[in-house]
N, C-alpha and C. Protein backbone atom coordinates (compact mmCIF):
# COMPACT_ATOMS: atom_id res chain seq x y z
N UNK A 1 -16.81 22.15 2.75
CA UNK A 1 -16.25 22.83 3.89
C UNK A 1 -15.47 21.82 4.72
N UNK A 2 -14.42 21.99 5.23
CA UNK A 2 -13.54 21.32 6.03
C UNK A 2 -13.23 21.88 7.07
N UNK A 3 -13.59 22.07 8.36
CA UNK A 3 -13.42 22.36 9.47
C UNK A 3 -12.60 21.79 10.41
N UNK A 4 -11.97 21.90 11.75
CA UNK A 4 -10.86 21.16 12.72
C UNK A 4 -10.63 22.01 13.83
N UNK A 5 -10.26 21.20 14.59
CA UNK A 5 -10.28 21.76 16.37
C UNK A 5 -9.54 21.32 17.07
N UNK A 6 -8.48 21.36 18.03
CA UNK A 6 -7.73 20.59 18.75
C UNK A 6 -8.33 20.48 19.79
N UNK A 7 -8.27 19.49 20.41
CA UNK A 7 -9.38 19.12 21.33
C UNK A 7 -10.61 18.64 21.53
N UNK A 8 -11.71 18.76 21.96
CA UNK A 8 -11.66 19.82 23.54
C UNK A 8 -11.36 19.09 24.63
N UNK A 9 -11.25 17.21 24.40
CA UNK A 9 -11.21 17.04 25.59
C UNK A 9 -9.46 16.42 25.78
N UNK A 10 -8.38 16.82 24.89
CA UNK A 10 -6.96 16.83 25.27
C UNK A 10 -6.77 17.49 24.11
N UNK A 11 -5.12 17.94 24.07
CA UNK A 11 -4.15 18.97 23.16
C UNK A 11 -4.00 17.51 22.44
N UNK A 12 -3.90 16.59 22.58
CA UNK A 12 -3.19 15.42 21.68
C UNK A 12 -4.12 14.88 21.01
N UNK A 13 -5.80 15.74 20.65
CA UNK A 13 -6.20 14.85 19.44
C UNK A 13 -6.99 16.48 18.50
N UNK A 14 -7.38 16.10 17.41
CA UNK A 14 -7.94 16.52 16.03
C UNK A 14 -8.50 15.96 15.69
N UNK A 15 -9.58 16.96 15.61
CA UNK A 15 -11.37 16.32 14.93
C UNK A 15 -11.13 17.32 13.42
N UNK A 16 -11.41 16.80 12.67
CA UNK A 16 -11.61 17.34 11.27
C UNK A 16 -12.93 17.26 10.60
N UNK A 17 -13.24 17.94 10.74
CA UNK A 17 -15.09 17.78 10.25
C UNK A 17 -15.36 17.80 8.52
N UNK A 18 -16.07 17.16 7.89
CA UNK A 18 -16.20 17.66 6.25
C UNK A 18 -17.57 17.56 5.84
N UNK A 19 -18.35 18.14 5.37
CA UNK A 19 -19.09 18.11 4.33
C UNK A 19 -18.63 17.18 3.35
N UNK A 20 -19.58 17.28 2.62
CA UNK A 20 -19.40 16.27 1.22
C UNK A 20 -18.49 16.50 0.29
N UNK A 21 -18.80 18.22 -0.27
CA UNK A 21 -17.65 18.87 -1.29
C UNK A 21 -16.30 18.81 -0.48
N UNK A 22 -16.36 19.21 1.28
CA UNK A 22 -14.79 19.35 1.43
C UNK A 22 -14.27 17.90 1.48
N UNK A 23 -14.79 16.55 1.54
CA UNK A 23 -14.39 14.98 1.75
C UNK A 23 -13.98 14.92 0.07
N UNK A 24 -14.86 16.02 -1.11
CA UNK A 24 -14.22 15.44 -1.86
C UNK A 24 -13.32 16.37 -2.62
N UNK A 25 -12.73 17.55 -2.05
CA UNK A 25 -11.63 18.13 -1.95
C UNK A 25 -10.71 17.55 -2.00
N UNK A 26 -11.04 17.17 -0.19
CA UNK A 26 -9.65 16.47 0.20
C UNK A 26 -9.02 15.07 -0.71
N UNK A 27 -10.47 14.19 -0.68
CA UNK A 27 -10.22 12.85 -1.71
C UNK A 27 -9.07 13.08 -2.77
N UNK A 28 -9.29 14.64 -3.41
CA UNK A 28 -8.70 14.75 -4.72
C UNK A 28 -7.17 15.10 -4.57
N UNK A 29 -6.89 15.82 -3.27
CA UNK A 29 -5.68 16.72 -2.77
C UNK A 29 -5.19 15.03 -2.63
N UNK A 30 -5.38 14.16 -1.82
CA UNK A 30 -4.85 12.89 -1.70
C UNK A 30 -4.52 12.18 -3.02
N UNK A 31 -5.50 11.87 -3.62
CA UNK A 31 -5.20 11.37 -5.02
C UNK A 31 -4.28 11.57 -5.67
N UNK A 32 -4.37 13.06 -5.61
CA UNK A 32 -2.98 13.94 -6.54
C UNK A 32 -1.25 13.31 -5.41
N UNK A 33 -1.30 13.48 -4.23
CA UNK A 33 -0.37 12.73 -3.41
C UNK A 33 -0.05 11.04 -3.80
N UNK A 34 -1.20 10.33 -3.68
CA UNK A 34 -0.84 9.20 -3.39
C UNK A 34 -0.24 8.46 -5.51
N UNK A 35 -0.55 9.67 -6.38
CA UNK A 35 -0.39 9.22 -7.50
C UNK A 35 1.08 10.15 -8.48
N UNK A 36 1.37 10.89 -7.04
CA UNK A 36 2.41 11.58 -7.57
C UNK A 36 3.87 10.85 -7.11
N UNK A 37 4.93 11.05 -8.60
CA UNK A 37 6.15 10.73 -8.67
C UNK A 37 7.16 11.67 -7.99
N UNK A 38 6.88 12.41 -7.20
CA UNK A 38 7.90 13.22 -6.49
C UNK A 38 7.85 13.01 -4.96
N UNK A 39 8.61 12.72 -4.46
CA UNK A 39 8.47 12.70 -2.52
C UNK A 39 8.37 13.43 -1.59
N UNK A 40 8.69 14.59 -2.54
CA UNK A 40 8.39 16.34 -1.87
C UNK A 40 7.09 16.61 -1.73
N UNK A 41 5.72 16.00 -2.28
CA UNK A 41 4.77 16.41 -2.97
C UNK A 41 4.07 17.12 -1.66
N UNK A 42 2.90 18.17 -2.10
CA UNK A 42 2.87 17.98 -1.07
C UNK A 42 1.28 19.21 -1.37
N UNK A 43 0.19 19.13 -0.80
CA UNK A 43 -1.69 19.75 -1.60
C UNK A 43 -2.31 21.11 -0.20
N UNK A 44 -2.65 21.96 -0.41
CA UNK A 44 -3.02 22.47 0.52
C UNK A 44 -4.30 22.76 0.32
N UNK A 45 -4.97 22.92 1.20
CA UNK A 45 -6.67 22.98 1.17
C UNK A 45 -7.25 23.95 2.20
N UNK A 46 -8.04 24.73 2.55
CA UNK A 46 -8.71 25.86 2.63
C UNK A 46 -9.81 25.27 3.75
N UNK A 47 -8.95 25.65 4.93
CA UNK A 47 -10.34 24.90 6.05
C UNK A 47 -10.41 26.36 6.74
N UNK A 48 -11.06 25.82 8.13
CA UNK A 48 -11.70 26.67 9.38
C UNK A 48 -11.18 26.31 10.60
N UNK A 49 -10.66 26.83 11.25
CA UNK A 49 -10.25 26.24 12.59
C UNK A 49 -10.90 26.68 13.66
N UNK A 50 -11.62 25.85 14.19
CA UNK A 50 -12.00 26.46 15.71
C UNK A 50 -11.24 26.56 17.00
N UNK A 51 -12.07 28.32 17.32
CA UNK A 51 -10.91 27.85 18.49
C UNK A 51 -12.43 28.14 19.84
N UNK A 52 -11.69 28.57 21.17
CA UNK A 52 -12.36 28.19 21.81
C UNK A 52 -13.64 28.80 21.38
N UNK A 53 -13.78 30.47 20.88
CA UNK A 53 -15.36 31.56 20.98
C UNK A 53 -14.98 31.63 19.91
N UNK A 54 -14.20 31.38 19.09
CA UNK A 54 -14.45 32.11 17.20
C UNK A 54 -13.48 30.81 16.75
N UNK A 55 -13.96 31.40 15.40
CA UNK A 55 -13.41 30.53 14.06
C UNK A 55 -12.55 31.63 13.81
N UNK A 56 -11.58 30.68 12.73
CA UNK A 56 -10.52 31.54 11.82
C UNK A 56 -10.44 30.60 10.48
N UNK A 57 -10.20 31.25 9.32
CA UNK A 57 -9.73 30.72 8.13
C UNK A 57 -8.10 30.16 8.15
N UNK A 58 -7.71 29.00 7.92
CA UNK A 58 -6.59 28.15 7.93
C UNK A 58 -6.42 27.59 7.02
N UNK A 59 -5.57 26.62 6.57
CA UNK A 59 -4.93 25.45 5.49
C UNK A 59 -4.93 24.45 6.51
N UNK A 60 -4.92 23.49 5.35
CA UNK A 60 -4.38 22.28 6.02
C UNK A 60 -3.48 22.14 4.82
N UNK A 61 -2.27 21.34 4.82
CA UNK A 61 -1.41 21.00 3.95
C UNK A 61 -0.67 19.30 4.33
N UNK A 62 -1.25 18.92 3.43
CA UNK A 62 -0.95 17.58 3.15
C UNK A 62 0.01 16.90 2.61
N UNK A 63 1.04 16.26 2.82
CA UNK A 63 2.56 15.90 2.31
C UNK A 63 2.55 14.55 2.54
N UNK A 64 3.65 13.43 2.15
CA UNK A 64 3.69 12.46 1.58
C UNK A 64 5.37 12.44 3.03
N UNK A 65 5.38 11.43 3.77
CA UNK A 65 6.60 11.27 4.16
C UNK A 65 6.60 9.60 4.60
N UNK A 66 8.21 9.95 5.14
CA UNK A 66 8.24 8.09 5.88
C UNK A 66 7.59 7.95 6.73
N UNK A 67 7.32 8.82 7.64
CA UNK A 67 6.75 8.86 8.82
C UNK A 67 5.31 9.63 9.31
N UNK A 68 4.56 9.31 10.01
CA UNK A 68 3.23 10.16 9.89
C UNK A 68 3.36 11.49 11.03
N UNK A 69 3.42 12.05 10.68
CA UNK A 69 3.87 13.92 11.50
C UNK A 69 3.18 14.75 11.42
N UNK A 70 2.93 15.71 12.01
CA UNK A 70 1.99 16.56 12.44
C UNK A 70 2.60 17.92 13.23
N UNK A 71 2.56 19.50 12.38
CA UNK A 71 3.47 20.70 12.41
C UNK A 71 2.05 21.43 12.32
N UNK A 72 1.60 21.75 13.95
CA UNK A 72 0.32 23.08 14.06
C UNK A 72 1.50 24.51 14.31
N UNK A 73 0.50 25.30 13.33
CA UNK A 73 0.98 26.63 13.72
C UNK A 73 -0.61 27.51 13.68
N UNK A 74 -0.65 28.45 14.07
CA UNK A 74 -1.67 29.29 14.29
C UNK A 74 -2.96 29.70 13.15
N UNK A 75 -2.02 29.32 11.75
CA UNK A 75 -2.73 29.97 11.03
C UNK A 75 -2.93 28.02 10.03
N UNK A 76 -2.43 26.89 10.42
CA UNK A 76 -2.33 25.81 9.56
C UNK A 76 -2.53 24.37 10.44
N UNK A 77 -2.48 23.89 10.11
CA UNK A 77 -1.71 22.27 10.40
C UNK A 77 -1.38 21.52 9.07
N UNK A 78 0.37 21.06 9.86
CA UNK A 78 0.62 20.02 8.29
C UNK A 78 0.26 18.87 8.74
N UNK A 79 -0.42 17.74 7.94
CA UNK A 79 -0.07 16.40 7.71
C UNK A 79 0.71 15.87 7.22
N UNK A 80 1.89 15.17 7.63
CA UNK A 80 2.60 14.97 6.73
C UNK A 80 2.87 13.36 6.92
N UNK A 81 2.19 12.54 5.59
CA UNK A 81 1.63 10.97 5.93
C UNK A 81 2.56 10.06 5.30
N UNK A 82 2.94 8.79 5.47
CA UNK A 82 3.16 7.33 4.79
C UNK A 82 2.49 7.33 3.74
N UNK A 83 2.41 6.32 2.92
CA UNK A 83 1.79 6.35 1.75
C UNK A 83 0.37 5.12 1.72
N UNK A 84 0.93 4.36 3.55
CA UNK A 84 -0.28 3.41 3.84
C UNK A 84 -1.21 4.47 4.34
N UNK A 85 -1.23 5.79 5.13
CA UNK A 85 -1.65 6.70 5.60
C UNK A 85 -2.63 7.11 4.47
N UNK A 86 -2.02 7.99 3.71
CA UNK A 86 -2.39 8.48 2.65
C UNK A 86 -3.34 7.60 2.11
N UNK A 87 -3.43 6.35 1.75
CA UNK A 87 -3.96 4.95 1.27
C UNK A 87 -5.27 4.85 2.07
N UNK A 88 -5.15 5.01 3.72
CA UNK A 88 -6.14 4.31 4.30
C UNK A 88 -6.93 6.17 4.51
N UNK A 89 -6.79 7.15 4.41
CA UNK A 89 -7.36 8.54 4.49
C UNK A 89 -8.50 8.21 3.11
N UNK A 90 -7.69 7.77 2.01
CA UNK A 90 -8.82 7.57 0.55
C UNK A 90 -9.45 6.72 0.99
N UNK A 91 -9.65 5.64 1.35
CA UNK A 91 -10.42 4.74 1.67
C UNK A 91 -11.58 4.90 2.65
N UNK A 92 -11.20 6.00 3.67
CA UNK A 92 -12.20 6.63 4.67
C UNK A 92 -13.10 7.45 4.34
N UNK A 93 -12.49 8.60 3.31
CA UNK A 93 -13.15 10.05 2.42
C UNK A 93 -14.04 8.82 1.47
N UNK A 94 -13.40 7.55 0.36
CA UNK A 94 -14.39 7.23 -0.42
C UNK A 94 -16.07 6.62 0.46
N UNK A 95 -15.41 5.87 1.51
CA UNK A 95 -16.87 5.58 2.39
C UNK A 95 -17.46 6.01 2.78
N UNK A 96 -16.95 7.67 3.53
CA UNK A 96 -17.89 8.61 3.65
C UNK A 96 -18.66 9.17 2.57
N UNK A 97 -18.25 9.44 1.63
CA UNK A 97 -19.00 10.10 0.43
C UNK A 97 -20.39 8.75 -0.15
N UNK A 98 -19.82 7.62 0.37
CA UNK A 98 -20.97 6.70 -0.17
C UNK A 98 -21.56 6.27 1.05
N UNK A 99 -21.92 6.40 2.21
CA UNK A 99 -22.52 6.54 3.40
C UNK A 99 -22.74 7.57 4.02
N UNK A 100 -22.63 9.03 3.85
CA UNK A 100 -22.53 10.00 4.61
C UNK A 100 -22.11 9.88 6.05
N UNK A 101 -21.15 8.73 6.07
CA UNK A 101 -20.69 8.47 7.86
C UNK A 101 -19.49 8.18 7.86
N UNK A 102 -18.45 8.73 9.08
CA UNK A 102 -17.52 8.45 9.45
C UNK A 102 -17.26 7.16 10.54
N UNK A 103 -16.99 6.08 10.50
CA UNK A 103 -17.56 4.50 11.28
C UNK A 103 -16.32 3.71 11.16
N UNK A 104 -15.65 3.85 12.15
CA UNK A 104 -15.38 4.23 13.15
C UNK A 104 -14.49 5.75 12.74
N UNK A 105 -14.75 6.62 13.76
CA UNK A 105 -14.12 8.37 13.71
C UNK A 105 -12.78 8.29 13.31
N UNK A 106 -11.55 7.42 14.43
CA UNK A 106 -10.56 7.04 14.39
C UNK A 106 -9.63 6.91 13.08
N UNK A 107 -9.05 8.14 12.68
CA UNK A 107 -8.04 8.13 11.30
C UNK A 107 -6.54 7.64 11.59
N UNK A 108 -5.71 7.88 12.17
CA UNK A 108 -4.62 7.99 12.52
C UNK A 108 -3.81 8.85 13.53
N UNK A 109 -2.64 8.06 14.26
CA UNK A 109 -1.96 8.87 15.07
C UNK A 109 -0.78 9.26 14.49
N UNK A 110 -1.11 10.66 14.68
CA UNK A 110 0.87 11.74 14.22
C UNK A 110 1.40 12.01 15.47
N UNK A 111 2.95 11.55 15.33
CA UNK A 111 3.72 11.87 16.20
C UNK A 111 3.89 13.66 15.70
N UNK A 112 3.96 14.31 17.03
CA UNK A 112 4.05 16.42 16.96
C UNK A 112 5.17 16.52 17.97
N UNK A 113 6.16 17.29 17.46
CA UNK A 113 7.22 17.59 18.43
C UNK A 113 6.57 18.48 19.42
N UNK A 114 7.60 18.06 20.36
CA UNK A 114 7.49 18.84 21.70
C UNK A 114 6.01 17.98 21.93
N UNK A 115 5.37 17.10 21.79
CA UNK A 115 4.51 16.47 22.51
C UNK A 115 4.73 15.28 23.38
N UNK A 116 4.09 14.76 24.03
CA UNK A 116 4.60 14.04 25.19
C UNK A 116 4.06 12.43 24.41
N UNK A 117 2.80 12.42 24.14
CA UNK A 117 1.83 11.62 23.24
C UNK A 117 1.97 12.04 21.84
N UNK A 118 1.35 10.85 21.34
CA UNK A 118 1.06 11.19 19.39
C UNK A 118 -0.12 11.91 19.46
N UNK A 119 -0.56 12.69 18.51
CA UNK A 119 -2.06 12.97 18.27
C UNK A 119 -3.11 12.14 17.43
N UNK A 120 -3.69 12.24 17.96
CA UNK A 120 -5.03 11.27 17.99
C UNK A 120 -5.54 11.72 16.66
N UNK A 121 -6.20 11.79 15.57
CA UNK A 121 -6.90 12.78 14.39
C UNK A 121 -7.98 11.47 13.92
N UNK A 122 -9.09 12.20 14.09
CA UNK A 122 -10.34 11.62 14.07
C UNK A 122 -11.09 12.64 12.55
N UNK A 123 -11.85 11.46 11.65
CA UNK A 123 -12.74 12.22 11.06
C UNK A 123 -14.16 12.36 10.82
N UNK A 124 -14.60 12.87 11.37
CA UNK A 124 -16.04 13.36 11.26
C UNK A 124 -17.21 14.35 9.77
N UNK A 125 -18.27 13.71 10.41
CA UNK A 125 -19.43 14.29 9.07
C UNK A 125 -19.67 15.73 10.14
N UNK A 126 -19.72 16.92 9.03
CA UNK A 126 -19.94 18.10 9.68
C UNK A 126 -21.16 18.41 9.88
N UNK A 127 -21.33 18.18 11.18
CA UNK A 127 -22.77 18.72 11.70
C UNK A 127 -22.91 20.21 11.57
N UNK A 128 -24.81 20.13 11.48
CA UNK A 128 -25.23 21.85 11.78
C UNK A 128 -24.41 22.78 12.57
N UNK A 129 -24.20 22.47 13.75
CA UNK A 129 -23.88 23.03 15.03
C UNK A 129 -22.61 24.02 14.73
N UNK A 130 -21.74 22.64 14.21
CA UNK A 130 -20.37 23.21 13.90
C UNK A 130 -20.33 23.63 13.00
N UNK A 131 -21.33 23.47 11.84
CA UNK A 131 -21.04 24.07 10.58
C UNK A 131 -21.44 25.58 10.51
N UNK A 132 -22.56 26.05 11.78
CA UNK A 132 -22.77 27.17 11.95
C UNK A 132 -21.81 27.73 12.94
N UNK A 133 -20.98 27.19 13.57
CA UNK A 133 -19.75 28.06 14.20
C UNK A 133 -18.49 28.51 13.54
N UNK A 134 -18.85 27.47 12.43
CA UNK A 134 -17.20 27.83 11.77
C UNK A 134 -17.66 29.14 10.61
N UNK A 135 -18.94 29.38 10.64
CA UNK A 135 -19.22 30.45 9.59
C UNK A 135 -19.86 29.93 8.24
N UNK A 136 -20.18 29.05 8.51
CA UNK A 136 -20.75 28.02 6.85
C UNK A 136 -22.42 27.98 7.03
């Protein structure tokens, strides 16, 4: 399960929560990125978004660019990463899966149009709490 939230305490960061199977989802959606010959590439994956009193079913979609960017719409968010990005995301998903911990939270900042700041995107081990809000 892969869960995410903007906020709560600013619009300019993202918590992404995972379980084990969704860390190694994602691991694989990356893999397939960071080992593919096309620059278009680009993996989508099957999360939960919280919002403030309910969950909703979303994507996340993951892309390969020069620059690290970030395109929320209601029903998604894109990532769209560097390939050091992409590089240091595998390296975070492989340590979590062999520690069950995210140490330090801190993934990377995407510049999001029309924002004033970059966004902050942090990744986290999915707790009970949240794992029972998002419907899991």
């Amino acid at each position: 399960m892969i869960v995410y939230r903007f906020g709560p305490h600013s619009a300019d960061e993202l918590t992404v929560w995972f379980d084990m199977a969704g860390a190694e989802t994602m691991l694989c959606a990356l893999n397939a990125l960071a080992t593919s010959e096309q620059d278009e590439t680009s993996e989508e994956l099957h999360a939960t978004r919280l919002l403030e009193a309910s969950a909703a079913p979303a994507r996340i979609v993951l892309a390969r660019s020069a620059q690290d960017a970030m395109v929320k719409s209601d029903a998604a968010v894109r990532l769209s990463m560097a390939d050091e990005t992409v590089d240091y995301a595998v390296i975070k998903l492989r340590d979590f899966l062999g520690s069950r911990d995210f140490s330090p939270a801190e993934f990377a900042a995407f510049v999001r149009e029309g924002r004033k700041y970059d966004t902050q995107v942090y990744f986290c081990r999915l707790d009970e709490q949240t794992a029972l809000r998002a419907g899991g």
